[in-house]
PDB file of N, CA and C in Angstrom:
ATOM      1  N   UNK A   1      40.497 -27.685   9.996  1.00  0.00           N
ATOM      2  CA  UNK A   1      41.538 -28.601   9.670  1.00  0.00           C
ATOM      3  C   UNK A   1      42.172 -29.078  10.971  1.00  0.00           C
ATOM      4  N   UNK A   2      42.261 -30.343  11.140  1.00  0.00           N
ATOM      5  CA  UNK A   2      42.833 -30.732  12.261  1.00  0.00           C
ATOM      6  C   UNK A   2      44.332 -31.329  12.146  1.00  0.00           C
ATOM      7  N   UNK A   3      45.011 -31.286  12.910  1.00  0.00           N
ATOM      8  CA  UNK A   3      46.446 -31.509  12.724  1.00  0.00           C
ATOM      9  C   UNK A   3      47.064 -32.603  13.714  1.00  0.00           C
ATOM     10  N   UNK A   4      47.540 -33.423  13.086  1.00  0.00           N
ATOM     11  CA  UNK A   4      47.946 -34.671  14.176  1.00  0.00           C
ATOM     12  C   UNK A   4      49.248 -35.018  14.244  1.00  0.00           C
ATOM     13  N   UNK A   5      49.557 -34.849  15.502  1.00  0.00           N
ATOM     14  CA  UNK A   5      51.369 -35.010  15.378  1.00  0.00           C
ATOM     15  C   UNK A   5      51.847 -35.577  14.563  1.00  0.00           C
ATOM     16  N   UNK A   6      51.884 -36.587  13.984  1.00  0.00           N
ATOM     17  CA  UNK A   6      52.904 -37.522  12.936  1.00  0.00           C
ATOM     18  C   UNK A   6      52.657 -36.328  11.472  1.00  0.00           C
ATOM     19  N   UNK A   7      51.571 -35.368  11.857  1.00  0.00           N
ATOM     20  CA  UNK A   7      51.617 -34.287  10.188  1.00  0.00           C
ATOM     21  C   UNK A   7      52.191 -33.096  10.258  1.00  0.00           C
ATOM     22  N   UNK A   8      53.042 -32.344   9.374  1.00  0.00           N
ATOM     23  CA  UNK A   8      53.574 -31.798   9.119  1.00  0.00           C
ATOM     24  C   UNK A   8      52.591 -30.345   9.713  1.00  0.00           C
ATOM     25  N   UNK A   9      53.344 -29.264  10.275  1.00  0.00           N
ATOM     26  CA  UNK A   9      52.772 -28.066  10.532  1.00  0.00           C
ATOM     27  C   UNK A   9      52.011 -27.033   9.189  1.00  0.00           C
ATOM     28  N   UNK A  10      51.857 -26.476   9.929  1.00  0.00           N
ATOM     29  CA  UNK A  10      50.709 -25.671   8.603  1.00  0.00           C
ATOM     30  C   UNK A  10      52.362 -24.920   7.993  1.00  0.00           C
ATOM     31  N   UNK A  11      51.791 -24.620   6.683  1.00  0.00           N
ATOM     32  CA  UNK A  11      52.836 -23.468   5.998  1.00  0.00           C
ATOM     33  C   UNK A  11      52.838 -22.000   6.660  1.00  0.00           C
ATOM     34  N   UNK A  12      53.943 -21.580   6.856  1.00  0.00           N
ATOM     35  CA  UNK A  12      54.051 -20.272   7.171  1.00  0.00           C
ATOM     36  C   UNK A  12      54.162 -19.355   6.121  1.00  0.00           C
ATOM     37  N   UNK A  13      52.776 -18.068   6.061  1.00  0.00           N
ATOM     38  CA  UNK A  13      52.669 -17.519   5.352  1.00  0.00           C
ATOM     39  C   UNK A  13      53.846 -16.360   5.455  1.00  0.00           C
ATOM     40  N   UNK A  14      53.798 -15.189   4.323  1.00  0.00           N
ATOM     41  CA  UNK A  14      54.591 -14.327   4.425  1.00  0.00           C
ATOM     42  C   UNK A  14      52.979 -12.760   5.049  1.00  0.00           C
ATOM     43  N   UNK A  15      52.382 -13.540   5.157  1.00  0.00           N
ATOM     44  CA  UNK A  15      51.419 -12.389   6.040  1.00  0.00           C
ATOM     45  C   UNK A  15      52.032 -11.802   6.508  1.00  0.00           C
ATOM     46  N   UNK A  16      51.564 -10.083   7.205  1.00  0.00           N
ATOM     47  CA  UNK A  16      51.986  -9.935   8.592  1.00  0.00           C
ATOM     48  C   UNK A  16      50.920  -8.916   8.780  1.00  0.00           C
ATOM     49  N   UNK A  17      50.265  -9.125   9.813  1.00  0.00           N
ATOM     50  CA  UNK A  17      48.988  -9.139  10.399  1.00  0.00           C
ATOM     51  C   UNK A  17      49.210  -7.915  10.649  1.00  0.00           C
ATOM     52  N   UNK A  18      48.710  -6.882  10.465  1.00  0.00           N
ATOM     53  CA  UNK A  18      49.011  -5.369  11.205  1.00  0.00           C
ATOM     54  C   UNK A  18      48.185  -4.973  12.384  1.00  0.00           C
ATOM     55  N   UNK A  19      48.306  -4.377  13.256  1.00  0.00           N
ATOM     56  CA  UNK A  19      47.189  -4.607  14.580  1.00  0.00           C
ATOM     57  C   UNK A  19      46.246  -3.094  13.950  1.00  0.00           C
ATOM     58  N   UNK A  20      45.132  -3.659  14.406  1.00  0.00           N
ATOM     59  CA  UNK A  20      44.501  -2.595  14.226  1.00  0.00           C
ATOM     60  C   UNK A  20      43.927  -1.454  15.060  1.00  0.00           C
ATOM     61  N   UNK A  21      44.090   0.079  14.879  1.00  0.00           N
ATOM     62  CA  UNK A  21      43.947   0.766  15.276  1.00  0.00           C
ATOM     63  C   UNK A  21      42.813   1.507  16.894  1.00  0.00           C
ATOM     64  N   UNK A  22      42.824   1.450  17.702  1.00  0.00           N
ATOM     65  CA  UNK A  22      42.161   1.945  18.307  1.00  0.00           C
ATOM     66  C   UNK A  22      41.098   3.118  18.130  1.00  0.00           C
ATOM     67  N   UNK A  23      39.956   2.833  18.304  1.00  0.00           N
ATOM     68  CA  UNK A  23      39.149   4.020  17.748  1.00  0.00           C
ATOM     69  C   UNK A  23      39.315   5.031  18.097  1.00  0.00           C
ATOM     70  N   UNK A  24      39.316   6.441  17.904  1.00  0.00           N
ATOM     71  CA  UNK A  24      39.786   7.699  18.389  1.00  0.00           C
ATOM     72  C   UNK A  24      38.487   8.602  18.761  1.00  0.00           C
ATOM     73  N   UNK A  25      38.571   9.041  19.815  1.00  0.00           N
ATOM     74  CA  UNK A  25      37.635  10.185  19.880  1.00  0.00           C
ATOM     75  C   UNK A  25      37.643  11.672  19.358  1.00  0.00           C
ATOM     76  N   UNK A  26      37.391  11.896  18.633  1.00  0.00           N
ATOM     77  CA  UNK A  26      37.264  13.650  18.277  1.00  0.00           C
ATOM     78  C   UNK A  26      37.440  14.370  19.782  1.00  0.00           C
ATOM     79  N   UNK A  27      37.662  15.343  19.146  1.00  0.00           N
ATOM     80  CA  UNK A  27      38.155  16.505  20.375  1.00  0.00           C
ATOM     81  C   UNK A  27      36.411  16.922  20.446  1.00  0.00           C
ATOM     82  N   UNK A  28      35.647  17.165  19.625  1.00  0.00           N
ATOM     83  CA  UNK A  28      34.386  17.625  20.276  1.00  0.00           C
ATOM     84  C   UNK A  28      33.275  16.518  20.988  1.00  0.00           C
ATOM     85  N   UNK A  29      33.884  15.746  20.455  1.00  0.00           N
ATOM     86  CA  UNK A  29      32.886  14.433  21.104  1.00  0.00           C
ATOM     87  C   UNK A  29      33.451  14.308  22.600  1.00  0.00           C
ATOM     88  N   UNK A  30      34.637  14.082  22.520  1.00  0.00           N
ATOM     89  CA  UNK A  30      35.228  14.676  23.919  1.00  0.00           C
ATOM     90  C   UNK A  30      34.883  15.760  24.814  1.00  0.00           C
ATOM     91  N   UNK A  31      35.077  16.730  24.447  1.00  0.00           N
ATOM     92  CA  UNK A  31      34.206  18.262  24.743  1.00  0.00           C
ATOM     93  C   UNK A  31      33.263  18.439  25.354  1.00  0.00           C
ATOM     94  N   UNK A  32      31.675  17.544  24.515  1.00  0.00           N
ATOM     95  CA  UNK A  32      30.846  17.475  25.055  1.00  0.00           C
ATOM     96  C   UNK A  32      30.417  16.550  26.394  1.00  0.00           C
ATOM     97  N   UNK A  33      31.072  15.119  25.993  1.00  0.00           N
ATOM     98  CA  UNK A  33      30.915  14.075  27.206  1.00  0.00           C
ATOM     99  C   UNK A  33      31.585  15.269  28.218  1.00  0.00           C
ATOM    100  N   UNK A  34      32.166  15.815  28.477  1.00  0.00           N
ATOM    101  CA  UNK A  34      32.894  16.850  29.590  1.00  0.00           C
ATOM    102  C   UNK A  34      31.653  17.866  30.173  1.00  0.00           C
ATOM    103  N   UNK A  35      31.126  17.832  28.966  1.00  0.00           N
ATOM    104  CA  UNK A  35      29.959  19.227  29.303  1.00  0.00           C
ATOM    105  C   UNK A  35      29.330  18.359  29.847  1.00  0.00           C
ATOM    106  N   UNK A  36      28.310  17.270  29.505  1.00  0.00           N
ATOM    107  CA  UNK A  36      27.163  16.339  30.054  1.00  0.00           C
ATOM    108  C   UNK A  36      27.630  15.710  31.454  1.00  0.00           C
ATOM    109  N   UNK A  37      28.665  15.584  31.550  1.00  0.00           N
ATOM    110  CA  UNK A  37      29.680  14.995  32.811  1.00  0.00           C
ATOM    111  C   UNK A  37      29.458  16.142  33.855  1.00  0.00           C
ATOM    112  N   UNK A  38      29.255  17.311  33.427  1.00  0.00           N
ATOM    113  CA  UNK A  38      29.602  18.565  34.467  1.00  0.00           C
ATOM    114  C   UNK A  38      28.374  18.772  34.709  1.00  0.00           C
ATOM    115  N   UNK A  39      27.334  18.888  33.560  1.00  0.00           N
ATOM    116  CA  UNK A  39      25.966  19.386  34.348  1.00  0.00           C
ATOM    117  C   UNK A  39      25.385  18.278  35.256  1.00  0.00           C
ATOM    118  N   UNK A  40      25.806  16.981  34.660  1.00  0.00           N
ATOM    119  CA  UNK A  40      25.062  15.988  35.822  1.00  0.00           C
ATOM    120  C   UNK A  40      25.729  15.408  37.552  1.00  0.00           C
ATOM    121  N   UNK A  41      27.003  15.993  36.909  1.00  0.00           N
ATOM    122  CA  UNK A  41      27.483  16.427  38.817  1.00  0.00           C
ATOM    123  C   UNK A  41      27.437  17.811  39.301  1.00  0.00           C
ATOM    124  N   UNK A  42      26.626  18.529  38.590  1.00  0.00           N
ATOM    125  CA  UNK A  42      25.612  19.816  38.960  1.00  0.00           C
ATOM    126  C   UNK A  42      24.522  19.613  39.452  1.00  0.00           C
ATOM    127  N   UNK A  43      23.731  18.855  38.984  1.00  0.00           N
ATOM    128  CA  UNK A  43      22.350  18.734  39.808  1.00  0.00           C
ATOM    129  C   UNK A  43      22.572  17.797  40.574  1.00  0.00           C
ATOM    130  N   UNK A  44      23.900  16.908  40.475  1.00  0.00           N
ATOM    131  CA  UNK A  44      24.266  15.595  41.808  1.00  0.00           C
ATOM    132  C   UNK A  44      24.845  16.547  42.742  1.00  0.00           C
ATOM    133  N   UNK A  45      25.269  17.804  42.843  1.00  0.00           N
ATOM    134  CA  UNK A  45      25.364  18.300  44.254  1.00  0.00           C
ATOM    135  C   UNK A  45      24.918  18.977  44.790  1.00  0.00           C
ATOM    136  N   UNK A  46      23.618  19.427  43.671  1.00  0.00           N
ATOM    137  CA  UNK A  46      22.536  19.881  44.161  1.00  0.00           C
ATOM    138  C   UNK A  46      21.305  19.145  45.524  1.00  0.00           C
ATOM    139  N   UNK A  47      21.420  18.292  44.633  1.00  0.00           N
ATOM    140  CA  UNK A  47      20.575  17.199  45.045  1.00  0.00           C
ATOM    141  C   UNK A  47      21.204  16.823  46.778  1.00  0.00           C
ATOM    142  N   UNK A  48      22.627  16.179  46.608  1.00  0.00           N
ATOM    143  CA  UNK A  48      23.194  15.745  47.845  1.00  0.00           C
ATOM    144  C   UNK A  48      23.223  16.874  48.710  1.00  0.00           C
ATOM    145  N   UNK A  49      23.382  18.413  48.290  1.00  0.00           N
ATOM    146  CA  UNK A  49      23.321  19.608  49.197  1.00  0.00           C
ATOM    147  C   UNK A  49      21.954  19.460  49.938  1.00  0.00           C
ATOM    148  N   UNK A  50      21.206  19.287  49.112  1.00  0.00           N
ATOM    149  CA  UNK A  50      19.177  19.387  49.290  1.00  0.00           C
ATOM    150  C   UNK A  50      19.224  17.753  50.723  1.00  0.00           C
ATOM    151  N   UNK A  51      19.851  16.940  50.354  1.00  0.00           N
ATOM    152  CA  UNK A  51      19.469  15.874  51.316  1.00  0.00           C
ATOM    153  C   UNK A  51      20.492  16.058  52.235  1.00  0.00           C
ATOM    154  N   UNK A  52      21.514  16.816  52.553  1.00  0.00           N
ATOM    155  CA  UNK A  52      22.297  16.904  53.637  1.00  0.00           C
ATOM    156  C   UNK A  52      20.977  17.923  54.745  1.00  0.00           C
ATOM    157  N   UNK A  53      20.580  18.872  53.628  1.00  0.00           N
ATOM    158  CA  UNK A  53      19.717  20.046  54.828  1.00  0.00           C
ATOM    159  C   UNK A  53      18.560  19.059  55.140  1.00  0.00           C
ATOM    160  N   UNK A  54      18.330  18.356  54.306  1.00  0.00           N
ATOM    161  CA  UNK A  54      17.231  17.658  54.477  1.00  0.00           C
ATOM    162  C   UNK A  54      17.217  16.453  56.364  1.00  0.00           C
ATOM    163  N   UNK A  55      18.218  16.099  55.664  1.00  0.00           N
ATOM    164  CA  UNK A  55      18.431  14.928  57.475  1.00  0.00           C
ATOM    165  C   UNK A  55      18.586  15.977  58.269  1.00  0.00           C
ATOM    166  N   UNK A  56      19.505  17.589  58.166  1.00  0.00           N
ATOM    167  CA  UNK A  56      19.760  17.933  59.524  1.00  0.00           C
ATOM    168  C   UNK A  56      18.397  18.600  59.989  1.00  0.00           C
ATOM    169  N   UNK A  57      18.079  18.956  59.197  1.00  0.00           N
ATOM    170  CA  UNK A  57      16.376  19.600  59.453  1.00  0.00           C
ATOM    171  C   UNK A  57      15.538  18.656  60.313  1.00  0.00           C
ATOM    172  N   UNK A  58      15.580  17.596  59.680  1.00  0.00           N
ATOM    173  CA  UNK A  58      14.389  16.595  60.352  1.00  0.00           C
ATOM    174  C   UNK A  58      15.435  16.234  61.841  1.00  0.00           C
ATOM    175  N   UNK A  59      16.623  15.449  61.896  1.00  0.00           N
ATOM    176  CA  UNK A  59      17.415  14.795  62.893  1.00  0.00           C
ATOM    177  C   UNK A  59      17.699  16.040  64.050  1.00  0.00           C
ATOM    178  N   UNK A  60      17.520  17.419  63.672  1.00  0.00           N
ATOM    179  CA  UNK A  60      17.867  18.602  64.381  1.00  0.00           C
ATOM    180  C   UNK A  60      16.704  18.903  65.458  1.00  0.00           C
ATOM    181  N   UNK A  61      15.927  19.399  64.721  1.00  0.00           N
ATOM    182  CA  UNK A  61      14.459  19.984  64.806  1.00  0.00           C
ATOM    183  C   UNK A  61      13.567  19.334  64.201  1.00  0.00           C
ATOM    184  N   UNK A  62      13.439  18.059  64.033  1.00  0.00           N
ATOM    185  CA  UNK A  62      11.557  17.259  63.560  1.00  0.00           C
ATOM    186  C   UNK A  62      11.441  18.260  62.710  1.00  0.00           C
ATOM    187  N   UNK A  63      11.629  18.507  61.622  1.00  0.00           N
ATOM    188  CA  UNK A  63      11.015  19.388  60.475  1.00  0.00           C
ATOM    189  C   UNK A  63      11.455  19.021  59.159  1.00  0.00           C
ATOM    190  N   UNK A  64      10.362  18.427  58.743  1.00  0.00           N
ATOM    191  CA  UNK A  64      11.249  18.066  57.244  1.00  0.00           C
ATOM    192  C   UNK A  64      11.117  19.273  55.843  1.00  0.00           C
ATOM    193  N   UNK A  65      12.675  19.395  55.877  1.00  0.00           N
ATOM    194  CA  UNK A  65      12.628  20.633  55.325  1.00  0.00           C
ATOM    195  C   UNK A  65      13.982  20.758  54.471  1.00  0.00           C
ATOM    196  N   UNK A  66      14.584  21.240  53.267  1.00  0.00           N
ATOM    197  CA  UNK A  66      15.759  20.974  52.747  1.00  0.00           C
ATOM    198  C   UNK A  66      16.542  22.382  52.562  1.00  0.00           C
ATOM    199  N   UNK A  67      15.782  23.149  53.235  1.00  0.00           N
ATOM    200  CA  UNK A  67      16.541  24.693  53.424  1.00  0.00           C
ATOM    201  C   UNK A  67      17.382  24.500  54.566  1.00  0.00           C
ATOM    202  N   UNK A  68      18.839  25.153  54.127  1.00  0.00           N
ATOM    203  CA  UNK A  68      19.791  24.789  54.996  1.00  0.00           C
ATOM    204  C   UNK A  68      20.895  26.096  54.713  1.00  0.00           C
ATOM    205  N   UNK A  69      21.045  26.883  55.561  1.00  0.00           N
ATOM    206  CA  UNK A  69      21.982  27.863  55.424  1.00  0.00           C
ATOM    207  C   UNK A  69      23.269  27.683  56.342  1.00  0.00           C
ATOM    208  N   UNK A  70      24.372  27.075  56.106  1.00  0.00           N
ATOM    209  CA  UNK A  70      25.533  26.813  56.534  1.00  0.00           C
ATOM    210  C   UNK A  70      26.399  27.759  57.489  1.00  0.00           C
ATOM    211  N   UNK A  71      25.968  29.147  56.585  1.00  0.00           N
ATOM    212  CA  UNK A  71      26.598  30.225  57.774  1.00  0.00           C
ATOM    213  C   UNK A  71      26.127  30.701  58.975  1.00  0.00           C
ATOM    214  N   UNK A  72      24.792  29.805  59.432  1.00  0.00           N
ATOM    215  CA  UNK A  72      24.073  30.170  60.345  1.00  0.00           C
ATOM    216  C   UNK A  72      24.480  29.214  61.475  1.00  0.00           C
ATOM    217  N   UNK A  73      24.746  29.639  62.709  1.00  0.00           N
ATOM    218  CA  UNK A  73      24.797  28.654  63.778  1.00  0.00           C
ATOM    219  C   UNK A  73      23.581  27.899  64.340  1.00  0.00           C
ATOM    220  N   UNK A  74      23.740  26.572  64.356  1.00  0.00           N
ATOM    221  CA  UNK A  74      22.553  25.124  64.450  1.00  0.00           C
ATOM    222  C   UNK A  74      22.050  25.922  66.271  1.00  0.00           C
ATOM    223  N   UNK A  75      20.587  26.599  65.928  1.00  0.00           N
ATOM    224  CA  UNK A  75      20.097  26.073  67.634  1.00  0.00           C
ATOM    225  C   UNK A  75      20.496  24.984  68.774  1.00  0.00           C
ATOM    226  N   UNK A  76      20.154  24.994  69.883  1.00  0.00           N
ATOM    227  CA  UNK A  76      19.980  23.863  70.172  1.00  0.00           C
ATOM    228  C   UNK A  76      18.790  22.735  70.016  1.00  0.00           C
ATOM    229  N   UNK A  77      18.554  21.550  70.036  1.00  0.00           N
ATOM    230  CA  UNK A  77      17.658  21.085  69.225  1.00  0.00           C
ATOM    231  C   UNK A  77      16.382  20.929  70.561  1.00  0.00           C
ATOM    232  N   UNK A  78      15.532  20.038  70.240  1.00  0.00           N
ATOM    233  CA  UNK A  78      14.630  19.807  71.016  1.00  0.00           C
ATOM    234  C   UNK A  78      15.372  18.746  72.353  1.00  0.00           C
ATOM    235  N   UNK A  79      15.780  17.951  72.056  1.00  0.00           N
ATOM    236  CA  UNK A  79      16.951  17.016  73.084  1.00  0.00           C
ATOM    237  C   UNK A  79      17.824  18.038  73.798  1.00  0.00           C
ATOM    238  N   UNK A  80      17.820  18.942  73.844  1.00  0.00           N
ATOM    239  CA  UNK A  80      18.862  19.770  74.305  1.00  0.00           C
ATOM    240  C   UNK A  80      20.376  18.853  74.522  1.00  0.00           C
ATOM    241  N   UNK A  81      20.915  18.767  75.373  1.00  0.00           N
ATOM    242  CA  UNK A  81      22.472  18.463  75.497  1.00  0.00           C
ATOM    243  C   UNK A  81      22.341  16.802  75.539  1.00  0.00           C
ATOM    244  N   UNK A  82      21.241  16.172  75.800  1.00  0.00           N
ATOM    245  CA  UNK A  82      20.359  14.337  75.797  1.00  0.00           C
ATOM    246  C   UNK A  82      20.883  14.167  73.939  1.00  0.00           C
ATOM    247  N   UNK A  83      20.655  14.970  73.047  1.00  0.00           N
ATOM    248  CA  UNK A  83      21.065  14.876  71.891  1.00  0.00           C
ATOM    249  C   UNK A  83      21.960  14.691  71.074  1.00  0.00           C
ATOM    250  N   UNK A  84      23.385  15.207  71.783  1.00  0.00           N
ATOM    251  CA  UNK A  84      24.784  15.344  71.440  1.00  0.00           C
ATOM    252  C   UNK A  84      25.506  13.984  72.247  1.00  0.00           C
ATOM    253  N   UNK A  85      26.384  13.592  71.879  1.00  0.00           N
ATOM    254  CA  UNK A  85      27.382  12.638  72.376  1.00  0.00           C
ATOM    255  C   UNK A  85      28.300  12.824  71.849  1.00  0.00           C
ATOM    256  N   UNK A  86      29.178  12.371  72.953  1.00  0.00           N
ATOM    257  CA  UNK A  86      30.976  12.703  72.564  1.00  0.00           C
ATOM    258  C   UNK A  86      31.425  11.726  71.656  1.00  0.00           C
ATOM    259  N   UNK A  87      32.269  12.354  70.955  1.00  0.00           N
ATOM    260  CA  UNK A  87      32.885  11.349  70.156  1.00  0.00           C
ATOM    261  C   UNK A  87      33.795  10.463  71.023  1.00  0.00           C
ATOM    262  N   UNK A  88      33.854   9.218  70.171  1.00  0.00           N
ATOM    263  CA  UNK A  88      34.684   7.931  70.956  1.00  0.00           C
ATOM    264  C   UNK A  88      36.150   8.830  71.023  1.00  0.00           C
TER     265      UNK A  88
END
């Protein structure tokens, strides 16, 4: 219906539109997205742990390798002190 100034406005109903509800999540549907959320930033820091040993292995010592024990102090590498640079 089209409406042209010189015509009268539409009738105002006695409607009143109620808004409708937002969908709700269950507490277990919730629950679980939490569980699936946790195991897959479980094997994501697995993974990023595995490629951190991974560059220092190869960038250290030429060895590509993703075993990396943190409490161990880094040799010196094949570059000896030619390897290291100061920070700016």
């Amino acid at each position: 219906m089209v409406f042209r100034p010189h015509e009268m406005a539409p009738p105002v109903t006695d409607r009143v539109h109620e808004p409708v509800d937002p969908r709700l999540v269950t507490w277990w549907a919730l629950a679980l997205l939490a569980i699936v959320a946790g195991i897959i930033a479980g094997y994501g820091a697995v993974v990023f742990r595995a490629m951190i040993g991974g560059f220092h292995n190869l960038l250290f010592f030429g060895q590509l390798s993703t075993s990396d024990d943190a409490n161990l102090h880094t040799p010196v590498g094949p570059w000896g002190m030619l390897g290291t640079r100061p920070a700016p």
